[in-house]
C-alpha atoms as a PDB file:
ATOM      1  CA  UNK A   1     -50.858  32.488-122.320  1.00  0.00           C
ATOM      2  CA  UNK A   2     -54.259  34.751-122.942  1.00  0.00           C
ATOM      3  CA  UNK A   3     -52.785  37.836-122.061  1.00  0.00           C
ATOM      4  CA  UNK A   4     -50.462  37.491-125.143  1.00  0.00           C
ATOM      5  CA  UNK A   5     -51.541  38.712-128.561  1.00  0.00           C
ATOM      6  CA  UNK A   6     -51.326  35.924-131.190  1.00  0.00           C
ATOM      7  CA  UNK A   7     -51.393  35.529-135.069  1.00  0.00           C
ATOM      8  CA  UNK A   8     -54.000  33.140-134.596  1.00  0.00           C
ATOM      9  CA  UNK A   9     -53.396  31.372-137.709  1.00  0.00           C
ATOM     10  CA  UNK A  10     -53.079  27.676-138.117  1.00  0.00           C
ATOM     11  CA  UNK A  11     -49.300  28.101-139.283  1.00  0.00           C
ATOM     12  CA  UNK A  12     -46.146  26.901-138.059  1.00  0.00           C
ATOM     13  CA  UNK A  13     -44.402  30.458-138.907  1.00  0.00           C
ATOM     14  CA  UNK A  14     -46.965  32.041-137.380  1.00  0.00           C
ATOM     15  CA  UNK A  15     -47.311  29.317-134.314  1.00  0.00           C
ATOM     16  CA  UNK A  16     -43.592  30.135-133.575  1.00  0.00           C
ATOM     17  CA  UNK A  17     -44.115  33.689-134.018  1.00  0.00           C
ATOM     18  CA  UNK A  18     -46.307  33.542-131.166  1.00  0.00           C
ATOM     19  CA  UNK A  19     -43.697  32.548-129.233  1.00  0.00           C
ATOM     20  CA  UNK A  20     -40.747  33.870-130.443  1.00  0.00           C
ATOM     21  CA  UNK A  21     -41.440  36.846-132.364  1.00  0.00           C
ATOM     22  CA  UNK A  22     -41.697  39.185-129.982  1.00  0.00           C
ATOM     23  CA  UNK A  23     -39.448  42.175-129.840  1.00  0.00           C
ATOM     24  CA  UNK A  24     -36.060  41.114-127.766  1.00  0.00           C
ATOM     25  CA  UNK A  25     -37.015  37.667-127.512  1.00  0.00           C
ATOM     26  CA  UNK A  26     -34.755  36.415-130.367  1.00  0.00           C
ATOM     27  CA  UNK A  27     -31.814  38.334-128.469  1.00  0.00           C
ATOM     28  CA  UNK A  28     -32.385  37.124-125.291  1.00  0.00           C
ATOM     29  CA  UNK A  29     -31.998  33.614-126.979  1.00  0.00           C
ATOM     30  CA  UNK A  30     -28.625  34.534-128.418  1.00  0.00           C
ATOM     31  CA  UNK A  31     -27.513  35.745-124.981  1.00  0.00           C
ATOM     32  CA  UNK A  32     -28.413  32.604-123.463  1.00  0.00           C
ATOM     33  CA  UNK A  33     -26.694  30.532-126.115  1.00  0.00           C
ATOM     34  CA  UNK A  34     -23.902  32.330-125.565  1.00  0.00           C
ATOM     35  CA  UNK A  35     -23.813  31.646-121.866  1.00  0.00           C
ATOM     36  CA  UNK A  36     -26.625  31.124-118.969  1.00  0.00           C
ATOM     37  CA  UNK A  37     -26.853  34.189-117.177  1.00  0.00           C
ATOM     38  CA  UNK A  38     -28.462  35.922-114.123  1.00  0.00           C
ATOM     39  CA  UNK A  39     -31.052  38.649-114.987  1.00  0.00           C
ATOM     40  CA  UNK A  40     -28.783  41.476-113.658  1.00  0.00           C
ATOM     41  CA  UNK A  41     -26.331  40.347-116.216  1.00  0.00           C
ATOM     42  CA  UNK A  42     -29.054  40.048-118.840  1.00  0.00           C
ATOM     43  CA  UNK A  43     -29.761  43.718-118.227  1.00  0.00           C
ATOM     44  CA  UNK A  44     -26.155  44.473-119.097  1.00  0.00           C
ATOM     45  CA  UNK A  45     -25.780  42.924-121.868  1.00  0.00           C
ATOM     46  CA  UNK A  46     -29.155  44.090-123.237  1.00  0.00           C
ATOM     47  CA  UNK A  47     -29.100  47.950-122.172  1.00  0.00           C
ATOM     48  CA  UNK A  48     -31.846  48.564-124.211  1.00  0.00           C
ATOM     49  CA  UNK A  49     -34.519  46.977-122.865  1.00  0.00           C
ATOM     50  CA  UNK A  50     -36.393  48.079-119.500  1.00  0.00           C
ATOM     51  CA  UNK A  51     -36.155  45.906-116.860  1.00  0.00           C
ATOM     52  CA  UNK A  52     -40.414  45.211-116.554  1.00  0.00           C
ATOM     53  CA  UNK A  53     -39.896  44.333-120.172  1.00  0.00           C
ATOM     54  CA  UNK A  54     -36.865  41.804-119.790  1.00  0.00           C
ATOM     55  CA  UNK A  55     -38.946  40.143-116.519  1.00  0.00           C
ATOM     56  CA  UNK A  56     -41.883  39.798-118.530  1.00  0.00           C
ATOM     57  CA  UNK A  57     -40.503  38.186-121.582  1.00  0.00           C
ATOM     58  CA  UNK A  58     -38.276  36.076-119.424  1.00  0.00           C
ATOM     59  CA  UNK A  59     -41.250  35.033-117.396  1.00  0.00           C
ATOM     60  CA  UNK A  60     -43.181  33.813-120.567  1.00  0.00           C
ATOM     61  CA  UNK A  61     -39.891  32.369-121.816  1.00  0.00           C
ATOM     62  CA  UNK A  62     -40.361  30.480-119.106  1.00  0.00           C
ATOM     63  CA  UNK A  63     -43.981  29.793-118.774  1.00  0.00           C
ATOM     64  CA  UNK A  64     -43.020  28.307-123.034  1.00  0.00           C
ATOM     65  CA  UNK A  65     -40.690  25.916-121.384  1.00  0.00           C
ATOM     66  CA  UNK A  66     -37.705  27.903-123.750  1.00  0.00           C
ATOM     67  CA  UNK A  67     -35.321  28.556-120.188  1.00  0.00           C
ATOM     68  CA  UNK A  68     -34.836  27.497-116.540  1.00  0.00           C
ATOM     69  CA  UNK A  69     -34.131  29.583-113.575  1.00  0.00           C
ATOM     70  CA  UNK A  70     -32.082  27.647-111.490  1.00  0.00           C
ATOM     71  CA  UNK A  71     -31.637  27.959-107.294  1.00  0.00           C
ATOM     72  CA  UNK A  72     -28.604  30.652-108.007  1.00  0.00           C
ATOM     73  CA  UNK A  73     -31.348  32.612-110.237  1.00  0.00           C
ATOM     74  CA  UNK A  74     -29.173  32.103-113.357  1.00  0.00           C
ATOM     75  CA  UNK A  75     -31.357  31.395-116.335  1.00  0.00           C
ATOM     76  CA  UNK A  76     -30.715  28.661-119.116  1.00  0.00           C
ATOM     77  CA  UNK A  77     -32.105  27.267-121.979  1.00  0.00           C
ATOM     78  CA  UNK A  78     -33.844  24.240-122.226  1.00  0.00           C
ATOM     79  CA  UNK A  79     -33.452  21.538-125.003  1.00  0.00           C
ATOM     80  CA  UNK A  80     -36.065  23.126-126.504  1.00  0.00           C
ATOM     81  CA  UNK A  81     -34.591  26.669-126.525  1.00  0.00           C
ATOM     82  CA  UNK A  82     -31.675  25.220-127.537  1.00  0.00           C
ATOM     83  CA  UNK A  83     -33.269  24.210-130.810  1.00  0.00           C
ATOM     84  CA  UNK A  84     -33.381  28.001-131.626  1.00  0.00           C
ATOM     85  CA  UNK A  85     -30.111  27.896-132.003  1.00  0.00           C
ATOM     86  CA  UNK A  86     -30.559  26.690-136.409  1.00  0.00           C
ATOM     87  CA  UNK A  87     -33.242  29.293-136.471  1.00  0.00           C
ATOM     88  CA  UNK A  88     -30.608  32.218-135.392  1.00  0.00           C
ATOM     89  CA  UNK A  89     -27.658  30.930-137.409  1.00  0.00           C
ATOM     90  CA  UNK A  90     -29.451  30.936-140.266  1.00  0.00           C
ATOM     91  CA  UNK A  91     -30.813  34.591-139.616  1.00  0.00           C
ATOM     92  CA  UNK A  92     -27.513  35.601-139.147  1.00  0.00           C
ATOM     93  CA  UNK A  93     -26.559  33.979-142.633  1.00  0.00           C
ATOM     94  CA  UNK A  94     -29.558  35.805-144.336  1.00  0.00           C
ATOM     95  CA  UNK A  95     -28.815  38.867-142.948  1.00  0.00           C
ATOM     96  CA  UNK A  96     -24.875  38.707-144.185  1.00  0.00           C
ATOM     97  CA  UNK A  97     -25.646  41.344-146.626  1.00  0.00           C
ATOM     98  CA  UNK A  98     -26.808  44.139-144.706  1.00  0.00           C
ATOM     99  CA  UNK A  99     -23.573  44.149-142.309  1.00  0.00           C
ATOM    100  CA  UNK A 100     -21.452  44.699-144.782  1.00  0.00           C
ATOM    101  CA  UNK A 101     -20.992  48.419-144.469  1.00  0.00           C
ATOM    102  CA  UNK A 102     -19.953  48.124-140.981  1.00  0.00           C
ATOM    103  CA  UNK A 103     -21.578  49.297-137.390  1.00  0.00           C
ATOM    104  CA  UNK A 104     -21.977  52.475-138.484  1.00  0.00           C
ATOM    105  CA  UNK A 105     -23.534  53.505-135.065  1.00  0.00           C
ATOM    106  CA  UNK A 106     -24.628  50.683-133.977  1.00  0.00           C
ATOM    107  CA  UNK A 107     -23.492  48.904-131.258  1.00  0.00           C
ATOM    108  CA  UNK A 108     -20.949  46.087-131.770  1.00  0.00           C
ATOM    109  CA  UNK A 109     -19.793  43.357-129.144  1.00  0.00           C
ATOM    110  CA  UNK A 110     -17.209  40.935-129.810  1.00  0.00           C
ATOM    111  CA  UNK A 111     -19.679  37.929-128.599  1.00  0.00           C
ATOM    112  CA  UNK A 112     -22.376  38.928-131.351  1.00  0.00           C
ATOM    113  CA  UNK A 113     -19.343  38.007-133.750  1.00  0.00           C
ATOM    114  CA  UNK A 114     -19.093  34.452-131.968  1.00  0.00           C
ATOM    115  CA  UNK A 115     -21.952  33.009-133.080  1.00  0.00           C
ATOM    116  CA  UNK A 116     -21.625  34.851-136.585  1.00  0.00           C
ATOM    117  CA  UNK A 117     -18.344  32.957-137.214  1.00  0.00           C
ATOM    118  CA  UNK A 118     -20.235  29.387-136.105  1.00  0.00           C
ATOM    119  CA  UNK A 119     -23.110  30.303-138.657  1.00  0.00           C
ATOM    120  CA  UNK A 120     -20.476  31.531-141.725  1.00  0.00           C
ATOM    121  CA  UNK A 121     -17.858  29.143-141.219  1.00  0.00           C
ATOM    122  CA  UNK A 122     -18.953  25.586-139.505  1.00  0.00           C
ATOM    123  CA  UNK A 123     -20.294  22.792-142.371  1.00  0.00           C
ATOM    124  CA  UNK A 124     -19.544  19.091-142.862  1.00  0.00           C
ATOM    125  CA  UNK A 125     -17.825  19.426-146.184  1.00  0.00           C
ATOM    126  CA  UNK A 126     -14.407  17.256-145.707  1.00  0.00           C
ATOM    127  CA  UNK A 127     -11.308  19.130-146.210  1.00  0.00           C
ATOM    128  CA  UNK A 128      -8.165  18.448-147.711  1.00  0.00           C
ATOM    129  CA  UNK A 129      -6.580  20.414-145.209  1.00  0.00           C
ATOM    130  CA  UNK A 130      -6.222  19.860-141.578  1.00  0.00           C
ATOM    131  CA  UNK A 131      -5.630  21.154-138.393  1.00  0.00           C
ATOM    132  CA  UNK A 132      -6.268  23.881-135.901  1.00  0.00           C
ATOM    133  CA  UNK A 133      -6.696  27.718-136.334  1.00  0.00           C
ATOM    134  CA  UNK A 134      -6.574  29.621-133.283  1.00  0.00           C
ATOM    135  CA  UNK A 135      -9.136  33.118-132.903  1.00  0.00           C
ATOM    136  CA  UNK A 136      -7.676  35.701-129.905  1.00  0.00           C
ATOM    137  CA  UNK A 137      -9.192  38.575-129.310  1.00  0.00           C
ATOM    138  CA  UNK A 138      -8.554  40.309-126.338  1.00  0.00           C
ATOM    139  CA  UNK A 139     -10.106  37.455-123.649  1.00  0.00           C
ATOM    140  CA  UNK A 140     -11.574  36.049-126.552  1.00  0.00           C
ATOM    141  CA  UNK A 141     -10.487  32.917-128.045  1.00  0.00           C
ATOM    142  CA  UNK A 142     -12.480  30.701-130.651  1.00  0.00           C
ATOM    143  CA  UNK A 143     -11.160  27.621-132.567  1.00  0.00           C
ATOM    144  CA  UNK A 144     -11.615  26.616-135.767  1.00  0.00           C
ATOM    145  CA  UNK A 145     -10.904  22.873-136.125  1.00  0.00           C
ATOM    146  CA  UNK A 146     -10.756  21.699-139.894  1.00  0.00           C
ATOM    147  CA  UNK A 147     -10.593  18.027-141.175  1.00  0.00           C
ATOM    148  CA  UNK A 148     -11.896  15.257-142.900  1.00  0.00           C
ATOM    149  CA  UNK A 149     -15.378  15.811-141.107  1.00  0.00           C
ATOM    150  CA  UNK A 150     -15.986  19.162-142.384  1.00  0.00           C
ATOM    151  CA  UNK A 151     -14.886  22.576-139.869  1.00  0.00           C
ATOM    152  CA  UNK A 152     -16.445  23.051-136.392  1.00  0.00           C
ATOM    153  CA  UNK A 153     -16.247  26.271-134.384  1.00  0.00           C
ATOM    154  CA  UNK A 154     -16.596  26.698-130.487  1.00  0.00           C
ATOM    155  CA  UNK A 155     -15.576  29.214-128.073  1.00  0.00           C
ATOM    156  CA  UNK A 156     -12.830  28.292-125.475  1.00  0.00           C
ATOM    157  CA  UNK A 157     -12.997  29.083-121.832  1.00  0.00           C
ATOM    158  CA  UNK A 158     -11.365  32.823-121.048  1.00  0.00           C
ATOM    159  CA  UNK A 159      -7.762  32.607-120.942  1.00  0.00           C
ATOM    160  CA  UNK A 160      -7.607  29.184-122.788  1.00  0.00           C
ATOM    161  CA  UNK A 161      -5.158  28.082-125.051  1.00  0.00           C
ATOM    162  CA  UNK A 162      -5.393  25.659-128.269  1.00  0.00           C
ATOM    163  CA  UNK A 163      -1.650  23.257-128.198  1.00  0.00           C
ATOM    164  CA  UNK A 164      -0.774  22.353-131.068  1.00  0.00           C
ATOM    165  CA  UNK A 165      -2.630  24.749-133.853  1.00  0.00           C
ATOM    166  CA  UNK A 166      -1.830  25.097-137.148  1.00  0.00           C
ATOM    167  CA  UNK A 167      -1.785  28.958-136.901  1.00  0.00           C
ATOM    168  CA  UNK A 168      -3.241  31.854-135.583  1.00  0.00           C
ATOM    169  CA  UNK A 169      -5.323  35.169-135.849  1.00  0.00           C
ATOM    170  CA  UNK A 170      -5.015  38.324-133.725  1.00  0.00           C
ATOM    171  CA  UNK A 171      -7.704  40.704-133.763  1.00  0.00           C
ATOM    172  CA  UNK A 172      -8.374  43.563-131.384  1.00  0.00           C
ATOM    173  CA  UNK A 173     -11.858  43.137-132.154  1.00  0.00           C
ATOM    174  CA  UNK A 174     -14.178  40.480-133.666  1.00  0.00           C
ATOM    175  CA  UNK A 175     -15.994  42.794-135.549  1.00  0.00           C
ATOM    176  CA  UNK A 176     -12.638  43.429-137.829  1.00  0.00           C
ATOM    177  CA  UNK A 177     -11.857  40.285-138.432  1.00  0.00           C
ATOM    178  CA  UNK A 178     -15.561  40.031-139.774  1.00  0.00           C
ATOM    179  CA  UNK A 179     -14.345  43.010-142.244  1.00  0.00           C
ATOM    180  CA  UNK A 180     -11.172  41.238-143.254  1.00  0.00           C
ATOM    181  CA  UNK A 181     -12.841  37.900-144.090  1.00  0.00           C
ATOM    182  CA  UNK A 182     -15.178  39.826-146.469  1.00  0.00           C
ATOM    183  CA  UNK A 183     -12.887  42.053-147.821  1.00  0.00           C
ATOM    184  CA  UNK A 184      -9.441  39.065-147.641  1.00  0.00           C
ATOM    185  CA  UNK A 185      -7.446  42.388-146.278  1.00  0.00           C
ATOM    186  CA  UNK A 186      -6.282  41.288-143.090  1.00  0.00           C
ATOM    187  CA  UNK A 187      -3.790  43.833-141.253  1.00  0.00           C
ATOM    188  CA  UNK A 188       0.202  43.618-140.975  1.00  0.00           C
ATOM    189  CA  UNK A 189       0.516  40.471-138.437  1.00  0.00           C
ATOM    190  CA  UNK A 190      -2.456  39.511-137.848  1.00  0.00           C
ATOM    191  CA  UNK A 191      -1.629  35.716-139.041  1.00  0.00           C
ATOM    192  CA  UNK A 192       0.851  33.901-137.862  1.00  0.00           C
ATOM    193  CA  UNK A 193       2.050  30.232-137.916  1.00  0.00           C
ATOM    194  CA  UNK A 194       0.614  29.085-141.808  1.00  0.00           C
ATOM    195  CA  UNK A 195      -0.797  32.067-143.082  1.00  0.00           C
ATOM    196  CA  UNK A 196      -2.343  30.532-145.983  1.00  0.00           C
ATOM    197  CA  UNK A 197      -4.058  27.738-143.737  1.00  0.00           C
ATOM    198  CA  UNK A 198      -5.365  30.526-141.869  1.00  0.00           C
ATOM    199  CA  UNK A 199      -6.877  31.923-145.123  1.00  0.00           C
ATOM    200  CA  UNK A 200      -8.624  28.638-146.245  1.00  0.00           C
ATOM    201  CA  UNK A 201     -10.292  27.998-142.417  1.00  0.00           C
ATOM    202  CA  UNK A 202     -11.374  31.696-142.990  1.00  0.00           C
ATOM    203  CA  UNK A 203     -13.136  31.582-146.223  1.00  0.00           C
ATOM    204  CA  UNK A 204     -16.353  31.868-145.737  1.00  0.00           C
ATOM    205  CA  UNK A 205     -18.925  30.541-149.299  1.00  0.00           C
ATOM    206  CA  UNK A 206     -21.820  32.595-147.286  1.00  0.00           C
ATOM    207  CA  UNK A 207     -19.623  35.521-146.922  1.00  0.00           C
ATOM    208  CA  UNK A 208     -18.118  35.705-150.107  1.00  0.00           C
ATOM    209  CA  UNK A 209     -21.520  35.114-151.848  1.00  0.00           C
ATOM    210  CA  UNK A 210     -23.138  37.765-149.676  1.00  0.00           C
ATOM    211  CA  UNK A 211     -20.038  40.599-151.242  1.00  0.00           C
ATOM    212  CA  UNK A 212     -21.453  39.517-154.666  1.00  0.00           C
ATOM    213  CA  UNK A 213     -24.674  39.585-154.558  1.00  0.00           C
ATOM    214  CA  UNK A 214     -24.741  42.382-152.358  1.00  0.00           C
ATOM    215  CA  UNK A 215     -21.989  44.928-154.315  1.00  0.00           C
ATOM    216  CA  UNK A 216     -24.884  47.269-156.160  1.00  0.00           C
ATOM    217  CA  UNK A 217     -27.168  47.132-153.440  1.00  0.00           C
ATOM    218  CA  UNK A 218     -24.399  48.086-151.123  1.00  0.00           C
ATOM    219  CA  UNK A 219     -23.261  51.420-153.446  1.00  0.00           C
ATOM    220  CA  UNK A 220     -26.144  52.680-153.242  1.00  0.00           C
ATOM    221  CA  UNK A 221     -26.798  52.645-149.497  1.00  0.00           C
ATOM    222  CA  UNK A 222     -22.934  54.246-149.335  1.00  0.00           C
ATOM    223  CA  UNK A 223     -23.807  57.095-151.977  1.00  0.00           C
END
């Protein structure tokens, strides 16, 4: 660890920074929790970075005990990478705000928008209403599971099927439905089953916060 640079301040931001902070690091993490991968498909998903780069800050990754490379040469994360997992929802909560004019030209991927429905929509607040709303888009499929434990969020497998939910959304992309949960404008039969269940396990407090407090701010960047 000498050759890296380092705050070298007796912090725990600035301890973590020194492992974490530098530039792709974060996203490789949000790859990884997204699914283990082998570096040729870390390259694809990352297009951005050179491939010295991504073997470098993979190797340190590894030297920090944050992923495994197993025999197949797919890399994982460890428990301990794992843990990052708070650090990035809660980015992706503070950072609410600023997506709210859209992509712009920015690159958008439908598996970005997996983890920012976990971190907008999964809490332990008991609900009155129960059941099972089911997320398709394209080979996409995520669950939202309301009941008296609070909502939970996870991805199913490609393909896979949810028996027995309480109603669906159909989205050609992720990134709309992100739109349509700020804006409650969701397009000509895009809900089925119980619409207005499908509603309430959409409604998002972090969203809807983020449209207020964000409005002015927002005008101006869009004048």
């Amino acid at each position: 660890m000498t050759d890296r640079k380092s705050y070298a301040q007796y912090c725990g931001v600035a301890r973590s920074l020194d492992l974490v902070g530098d530039r792709w690091t974060l996203l490789l993490v949000r790859e990884l929790l997204l699914a283990p991968q082998r570096f040729s498909e870390l390259q694809r998903t990352l297009p951005g970075m050179a491939s010295n780069l991504l073997a470098e800050r993979l190797r340190r990754m590894r030297e920090d005990r944050l992923v495994v490379q197993d025999a197949g040469g797919v890399y994982r994360l460890t428990e301990r990478g794992r843990g990052l997992e708070a650090v990035l929802l809660e980015l992706i909560r503070w950072g609410t705000p600023y997506m709210l004019t859209g992509p712009a030209g920015d690159r958008s991927e439908d598996r970005w928008i997996l983890l920012a429905l976990k971190a907008l929509l999964q809490d332990d607040e008991p609900r009155r209403e129960e059941g099972i709303l089911l997320i398709r888009s394209g080979s996409s499929s995520v669950v939202v599971e309301m009941g008296a434990s609070g909502r939970r969020v996870r991805v199913e497998q490609e393909g896979g099927e949810e028996a027995g939910s309480r109603a669906t959304v159909t989205t050609p992309a992720l990134p709309l439905l992100f739109r349509a949960m700020a804006t409650g404008a969701y397009a000509e039969g895009a809900l089925s089953g119980d619409p207005a269940f499908a509603r309430e396990a959409l409604r998002s407090a972090v969203l809807q916060r983020s449209v207020t407090e964000a409005r002015a701010p927002l005008a101006r960047m869009d004048s």
